[in-house]
C-alpha atoms as a PDB file:
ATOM      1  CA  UNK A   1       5.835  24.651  61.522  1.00  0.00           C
ATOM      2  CA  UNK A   2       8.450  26.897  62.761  1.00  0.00           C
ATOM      3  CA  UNK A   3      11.642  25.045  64.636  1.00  0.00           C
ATOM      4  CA  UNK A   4      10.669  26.732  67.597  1.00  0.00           C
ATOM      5  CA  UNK A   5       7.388  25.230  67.656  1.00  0.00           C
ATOM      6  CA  UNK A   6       9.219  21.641  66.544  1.00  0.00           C
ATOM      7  CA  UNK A   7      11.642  21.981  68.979  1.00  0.00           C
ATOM      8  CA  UNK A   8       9.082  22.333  72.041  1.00  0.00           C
ATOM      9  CA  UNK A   9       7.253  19.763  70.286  1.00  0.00           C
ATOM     10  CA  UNK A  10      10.248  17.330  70.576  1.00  0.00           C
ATOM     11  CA  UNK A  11      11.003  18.561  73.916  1.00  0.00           C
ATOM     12  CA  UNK A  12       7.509  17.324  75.068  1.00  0.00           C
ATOM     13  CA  UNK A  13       7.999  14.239  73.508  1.00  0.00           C
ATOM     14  CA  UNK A  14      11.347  13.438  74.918  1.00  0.00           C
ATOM     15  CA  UNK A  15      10.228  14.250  78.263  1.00  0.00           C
ATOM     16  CA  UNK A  16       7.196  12.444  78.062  1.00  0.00           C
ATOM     17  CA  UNK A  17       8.909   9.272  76.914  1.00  0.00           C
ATOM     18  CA  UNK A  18      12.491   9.670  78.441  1.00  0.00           C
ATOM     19  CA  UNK A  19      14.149   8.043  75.557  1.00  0.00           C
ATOM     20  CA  UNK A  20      13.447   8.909  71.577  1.00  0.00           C
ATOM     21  CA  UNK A  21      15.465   7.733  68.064  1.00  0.00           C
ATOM     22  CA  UNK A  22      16.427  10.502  65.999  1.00  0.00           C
ATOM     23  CA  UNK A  23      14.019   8.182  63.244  1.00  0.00           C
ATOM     24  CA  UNK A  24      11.519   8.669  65.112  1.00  0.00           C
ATOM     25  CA  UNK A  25      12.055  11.881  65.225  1.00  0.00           C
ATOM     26  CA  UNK A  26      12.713  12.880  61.390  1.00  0.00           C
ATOM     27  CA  UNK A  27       9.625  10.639  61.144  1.00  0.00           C
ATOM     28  CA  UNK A  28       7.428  12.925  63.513  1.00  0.00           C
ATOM     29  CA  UNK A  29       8.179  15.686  62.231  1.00  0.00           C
ATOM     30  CA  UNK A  30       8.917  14.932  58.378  1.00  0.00           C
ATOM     31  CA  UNK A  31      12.506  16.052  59.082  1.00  0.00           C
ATOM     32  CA  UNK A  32      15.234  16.347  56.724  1.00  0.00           C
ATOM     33  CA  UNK A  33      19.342  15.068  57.679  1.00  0.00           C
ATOM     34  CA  UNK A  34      20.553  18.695  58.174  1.00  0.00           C
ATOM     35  CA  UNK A  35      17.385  19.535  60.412  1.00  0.00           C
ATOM     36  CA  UNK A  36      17.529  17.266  62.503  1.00  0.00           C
ATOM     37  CA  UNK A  37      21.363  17.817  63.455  1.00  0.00           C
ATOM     38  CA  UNK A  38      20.079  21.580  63.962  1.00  0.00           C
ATOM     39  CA  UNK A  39      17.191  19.747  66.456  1.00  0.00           C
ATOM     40  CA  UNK A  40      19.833  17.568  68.241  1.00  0.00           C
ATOM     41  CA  UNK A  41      22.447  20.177  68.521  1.00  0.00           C
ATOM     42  CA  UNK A  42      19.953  22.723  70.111  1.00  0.00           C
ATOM     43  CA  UNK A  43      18.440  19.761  72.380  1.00  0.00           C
ATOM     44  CA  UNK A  44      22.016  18.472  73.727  1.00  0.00           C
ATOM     45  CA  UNK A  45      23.892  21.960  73.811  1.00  0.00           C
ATOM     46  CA  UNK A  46      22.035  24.504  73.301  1.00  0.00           C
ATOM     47  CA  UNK A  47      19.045  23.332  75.846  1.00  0.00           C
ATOM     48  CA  UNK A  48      21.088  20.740  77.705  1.00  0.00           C
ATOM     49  CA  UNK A  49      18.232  18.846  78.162  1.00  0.00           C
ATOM     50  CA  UNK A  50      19.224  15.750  76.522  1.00  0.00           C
ATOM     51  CA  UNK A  51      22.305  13.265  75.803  1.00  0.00           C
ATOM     52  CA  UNK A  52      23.013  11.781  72.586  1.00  0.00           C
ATOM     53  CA  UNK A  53      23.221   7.693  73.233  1.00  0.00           C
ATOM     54  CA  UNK A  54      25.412   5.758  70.637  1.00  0.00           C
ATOM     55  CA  UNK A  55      24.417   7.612  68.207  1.00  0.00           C
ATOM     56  CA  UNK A  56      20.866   6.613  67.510  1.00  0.00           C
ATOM     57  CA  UNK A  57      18.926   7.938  70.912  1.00  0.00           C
ATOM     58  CA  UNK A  58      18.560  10.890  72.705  1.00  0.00           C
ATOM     59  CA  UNK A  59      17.679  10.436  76.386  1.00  0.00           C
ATOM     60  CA  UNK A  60      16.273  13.195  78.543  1.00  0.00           C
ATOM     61  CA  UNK A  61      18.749  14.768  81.215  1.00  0.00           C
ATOM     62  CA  UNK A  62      16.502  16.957  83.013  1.00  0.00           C
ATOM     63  CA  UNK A  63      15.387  20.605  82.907  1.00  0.00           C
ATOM     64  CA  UNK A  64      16.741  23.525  81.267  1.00  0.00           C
ATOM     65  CA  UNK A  65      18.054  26.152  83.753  1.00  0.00           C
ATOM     66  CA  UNK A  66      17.934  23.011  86.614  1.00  0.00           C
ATOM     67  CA  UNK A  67      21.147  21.524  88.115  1.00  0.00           C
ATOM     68  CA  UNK A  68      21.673  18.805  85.766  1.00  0.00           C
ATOM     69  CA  UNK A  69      21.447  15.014  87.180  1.00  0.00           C
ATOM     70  CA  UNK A  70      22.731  12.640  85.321  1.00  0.00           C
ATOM     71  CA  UNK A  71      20.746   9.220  84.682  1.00  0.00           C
ATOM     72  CA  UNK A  72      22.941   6.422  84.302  1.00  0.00           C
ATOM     73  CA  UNK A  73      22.298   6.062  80.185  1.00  0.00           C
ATOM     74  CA  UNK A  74      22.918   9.372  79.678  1.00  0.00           C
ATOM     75  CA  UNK A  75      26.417   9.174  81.659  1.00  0.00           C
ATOM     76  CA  UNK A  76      27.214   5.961  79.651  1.00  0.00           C
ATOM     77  CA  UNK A  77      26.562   7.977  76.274  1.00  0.00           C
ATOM     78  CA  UNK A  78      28.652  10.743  77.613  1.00  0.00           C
ATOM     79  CA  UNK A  79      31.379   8.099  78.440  1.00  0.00           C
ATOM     80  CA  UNK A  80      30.709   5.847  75.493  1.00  0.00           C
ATOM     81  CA  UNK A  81      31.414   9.233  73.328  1.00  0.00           C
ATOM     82  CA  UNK A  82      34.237  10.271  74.600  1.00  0.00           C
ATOM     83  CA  UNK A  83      35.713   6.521  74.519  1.00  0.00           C
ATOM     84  CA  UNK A  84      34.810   6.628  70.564  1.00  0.00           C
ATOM     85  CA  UNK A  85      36.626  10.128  69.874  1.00  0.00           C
ATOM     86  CA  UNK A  86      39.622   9.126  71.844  1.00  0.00           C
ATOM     87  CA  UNK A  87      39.702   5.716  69.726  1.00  0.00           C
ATOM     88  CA  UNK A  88      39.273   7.444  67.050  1.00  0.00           C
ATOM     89  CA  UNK A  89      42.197   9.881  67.387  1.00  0.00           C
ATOM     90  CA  UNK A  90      44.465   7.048  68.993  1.00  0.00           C
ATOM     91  CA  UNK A  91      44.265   4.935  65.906  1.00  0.00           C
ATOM     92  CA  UNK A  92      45.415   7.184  63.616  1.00  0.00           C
ATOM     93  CA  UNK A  93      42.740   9.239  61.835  1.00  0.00           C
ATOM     94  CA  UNK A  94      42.814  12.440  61.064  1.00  0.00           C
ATOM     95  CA  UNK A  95      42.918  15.058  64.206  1.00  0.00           C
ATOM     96  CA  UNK A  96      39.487  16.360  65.667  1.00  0.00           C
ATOM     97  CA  UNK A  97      38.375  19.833  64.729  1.00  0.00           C
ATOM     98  CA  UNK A  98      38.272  22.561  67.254  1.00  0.00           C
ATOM     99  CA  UNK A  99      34.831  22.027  68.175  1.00  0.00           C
ATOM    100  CA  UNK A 100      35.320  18.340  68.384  1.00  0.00           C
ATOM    101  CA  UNK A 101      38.520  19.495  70.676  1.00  0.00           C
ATOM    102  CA  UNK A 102      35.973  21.313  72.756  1.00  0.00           C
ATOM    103  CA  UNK A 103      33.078  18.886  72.871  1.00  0.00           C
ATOM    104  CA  UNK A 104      35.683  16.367  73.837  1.00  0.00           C
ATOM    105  CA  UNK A 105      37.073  18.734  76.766  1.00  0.00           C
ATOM    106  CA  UNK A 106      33.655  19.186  78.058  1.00  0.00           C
ATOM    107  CA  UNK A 107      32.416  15.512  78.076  1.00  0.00           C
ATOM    108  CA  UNK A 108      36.073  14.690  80.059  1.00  0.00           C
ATOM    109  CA  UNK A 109      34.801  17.535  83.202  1.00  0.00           C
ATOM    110  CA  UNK A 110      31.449  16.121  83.115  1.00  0.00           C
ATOM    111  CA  UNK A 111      32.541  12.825  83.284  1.00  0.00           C
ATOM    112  CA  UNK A 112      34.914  13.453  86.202  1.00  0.00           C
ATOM    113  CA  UNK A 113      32.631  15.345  88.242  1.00  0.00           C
ATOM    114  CA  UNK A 114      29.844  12.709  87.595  1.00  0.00           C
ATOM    115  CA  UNK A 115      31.920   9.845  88.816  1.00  0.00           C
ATOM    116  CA  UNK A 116      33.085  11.840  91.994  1.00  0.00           C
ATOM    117  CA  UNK A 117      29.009  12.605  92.690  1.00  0.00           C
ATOM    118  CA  UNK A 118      27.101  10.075  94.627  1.00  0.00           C
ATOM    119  CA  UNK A 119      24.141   8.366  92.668  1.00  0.00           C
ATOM    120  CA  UNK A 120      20.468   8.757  94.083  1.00  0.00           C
END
């Protein structure tokens, strides 16, 4: 299977269901480690169709090319990974890459304009 045809697999999947592990996932698909980061990366920034939840789930956002709404477990993922990073560099560890810089930058705006837009 090509990862075009895996990733609208998944994407039928994760809209059909709303929430999905990345084990269930890799298990769906026989997937290896570095495929599935390529999967989740194209699924949370390339498509912006899902948000990455502590980790372990990815939870569907909404449609590609639509005006993104937010569900509330998607918004606490978004906040709960940003909290983590922030943590992280507070403590002490070593400073976040560029793109981590970047991720980090866009999960802040997000999270600001989500908190100033009423819920439905």
């Amino acid at each position: 299977m090509t990862f075009d045809e895996i990733l609208d697999q998944a994407i039928e999947m994760l809209q059909r269901r709303g929430r999905l592990t990345y084990r269930a996932l890799q298990r769906q698909f026989d997937l290896d480690d570095a495929y599935l980061e390529d999967l989740k990366d194209e699924l949370i920034e390339g498509q912006r169709l899902a948000a990455d939840e502590n980790g372990r789930v990815l939870v569907w956002i909404g449609e590609a090319g639509a005006p993104r709404t937010w569900t509330k477990s998607a918004m606490n993922a978004s906040r709960w990974s940003l909290r983590t990073s922030l943590m992280g560099r507070q403590s002490g560890r070593s400073s976040p890459t560029m793109a981590m810089k970047a991720r980090l930058r866009s999960l802040a705006k997000a999270i600001l304009r989500l908190e100033n837009t009423p819920t439905q």
